[in-house]
C-alpha atoms as a PDB file:
ATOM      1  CA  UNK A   1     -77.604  -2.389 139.784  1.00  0.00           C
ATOM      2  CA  UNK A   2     -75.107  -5.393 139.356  1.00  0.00           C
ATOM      3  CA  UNK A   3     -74.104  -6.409 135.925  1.00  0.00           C
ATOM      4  CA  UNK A   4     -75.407  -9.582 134.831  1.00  0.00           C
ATOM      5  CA  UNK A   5     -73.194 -13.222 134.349  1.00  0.00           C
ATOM      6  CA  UNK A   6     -72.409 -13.442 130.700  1.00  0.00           C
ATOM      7  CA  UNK A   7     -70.048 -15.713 128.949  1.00  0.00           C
ATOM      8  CA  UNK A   8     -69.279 -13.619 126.130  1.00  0.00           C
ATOM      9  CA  UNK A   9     -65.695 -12.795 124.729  1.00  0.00           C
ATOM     10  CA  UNK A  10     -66.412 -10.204 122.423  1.00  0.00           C
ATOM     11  CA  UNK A  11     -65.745 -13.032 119.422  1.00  0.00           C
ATOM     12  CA  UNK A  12     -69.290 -13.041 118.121  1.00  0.00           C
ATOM     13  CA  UNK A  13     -69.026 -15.291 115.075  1.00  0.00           C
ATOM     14  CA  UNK A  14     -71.765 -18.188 114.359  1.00  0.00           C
ATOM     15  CA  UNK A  15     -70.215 -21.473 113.349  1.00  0.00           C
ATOM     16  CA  UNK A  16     -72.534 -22.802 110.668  1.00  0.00           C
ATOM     17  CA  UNK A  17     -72.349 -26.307 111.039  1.00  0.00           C
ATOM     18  CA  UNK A  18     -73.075 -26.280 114.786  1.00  0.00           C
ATOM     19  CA  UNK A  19     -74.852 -23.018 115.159  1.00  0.00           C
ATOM     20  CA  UNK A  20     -73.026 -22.178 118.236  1.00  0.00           C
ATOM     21  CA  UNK A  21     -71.109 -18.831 118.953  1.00  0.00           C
ATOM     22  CA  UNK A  22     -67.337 -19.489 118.155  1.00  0.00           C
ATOM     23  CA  UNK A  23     -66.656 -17.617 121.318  1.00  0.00           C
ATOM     24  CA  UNK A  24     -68.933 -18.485 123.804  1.00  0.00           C
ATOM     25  CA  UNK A  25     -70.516 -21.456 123.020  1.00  0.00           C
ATOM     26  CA  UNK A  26     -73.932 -20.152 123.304  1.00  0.00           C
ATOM     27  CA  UNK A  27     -76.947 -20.127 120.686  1.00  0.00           C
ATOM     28  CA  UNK A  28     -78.557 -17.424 118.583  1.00  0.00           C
ATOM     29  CA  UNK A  29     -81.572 -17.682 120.809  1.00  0.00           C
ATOM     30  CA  UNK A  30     -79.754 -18.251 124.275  1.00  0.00           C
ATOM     31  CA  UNK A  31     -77.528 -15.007 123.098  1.00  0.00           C
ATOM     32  CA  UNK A  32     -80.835 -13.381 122.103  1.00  0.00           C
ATOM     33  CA  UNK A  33     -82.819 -14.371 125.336  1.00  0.00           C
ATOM     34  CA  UNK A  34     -79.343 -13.530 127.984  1.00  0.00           C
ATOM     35  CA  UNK A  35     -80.680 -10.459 129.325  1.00  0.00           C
ATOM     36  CA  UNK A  36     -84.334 -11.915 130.156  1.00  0.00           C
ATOM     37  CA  UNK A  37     -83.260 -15.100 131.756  1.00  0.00           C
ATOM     38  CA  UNK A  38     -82.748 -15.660 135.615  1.00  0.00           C
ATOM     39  CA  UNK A  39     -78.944 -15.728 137.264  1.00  0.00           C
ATOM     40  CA  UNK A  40     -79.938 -19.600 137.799  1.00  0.00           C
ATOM     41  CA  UNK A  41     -80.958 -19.998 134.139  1.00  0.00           C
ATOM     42  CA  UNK A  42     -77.598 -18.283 132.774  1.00  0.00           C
ATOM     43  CA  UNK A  43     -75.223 -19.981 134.973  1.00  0.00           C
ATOM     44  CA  UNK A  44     -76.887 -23.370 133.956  1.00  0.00           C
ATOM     45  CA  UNK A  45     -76.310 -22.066 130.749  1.00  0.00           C
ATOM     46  CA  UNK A  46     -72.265 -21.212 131.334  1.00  0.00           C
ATOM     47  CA  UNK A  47     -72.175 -24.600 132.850  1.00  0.00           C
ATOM     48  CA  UNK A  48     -72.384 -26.160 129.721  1.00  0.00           C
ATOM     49  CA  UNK A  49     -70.583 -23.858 127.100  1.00  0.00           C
ATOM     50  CA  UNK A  50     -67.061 -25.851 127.664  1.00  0.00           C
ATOM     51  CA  UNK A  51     -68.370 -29.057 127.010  1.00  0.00           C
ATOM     52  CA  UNK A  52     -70.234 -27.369 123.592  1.00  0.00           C
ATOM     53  CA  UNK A  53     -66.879 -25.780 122.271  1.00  0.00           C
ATOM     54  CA  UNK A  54     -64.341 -28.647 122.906  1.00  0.00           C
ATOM     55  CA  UNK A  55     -65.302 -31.044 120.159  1.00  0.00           C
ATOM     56  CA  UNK A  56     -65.054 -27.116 118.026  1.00  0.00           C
ATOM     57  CA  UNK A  57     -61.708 -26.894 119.298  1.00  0.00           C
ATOM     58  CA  UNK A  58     -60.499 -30.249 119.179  1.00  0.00           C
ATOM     59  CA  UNK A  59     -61.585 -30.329 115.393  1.00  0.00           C
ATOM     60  CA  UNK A  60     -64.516 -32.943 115.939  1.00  0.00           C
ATOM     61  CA  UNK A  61     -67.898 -32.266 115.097  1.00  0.00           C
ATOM     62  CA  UNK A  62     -69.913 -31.159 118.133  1.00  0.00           C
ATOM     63  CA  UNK A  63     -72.476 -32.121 120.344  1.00  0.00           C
ATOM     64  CA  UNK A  64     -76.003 -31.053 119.749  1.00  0.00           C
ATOM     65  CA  UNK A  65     -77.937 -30.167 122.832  1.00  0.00           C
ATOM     66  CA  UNK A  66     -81.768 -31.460 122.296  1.00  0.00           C
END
């Protein structure tokens, strides 16, 4: 059994304002769902999380996904 893609960088901390893991980048729900998604559906997923924590890192207010 192969382990599974996951973003995470053991910094688990949920930034109120954007609701978005501090470390990853992912959501309560995407964190909670990981394990039952597809490979395709997480590494759409990781595709995104850079673009969700620069405006966090930068000091902007992020982006919203809909």
């Amino acid at each position: 059994m192969s382990a599974i893609s996951s973003p995470c960088i053991k910094i688990c901390v949920i930034d109120p304002a954007s609701k978005l893991c501090q470390g990853c980048g992912r959501t309560l729900q995407e964190i909670a769902q990981w394990s039952r998604l597809s490979e395709v559906e997480r590494l759409a997923i990781m595709a995104t999380l850079e673009a969700r924590l620069s405006p966090q890192r930068d000091g902007q207010a992020p982006r919203r996904s809909a």
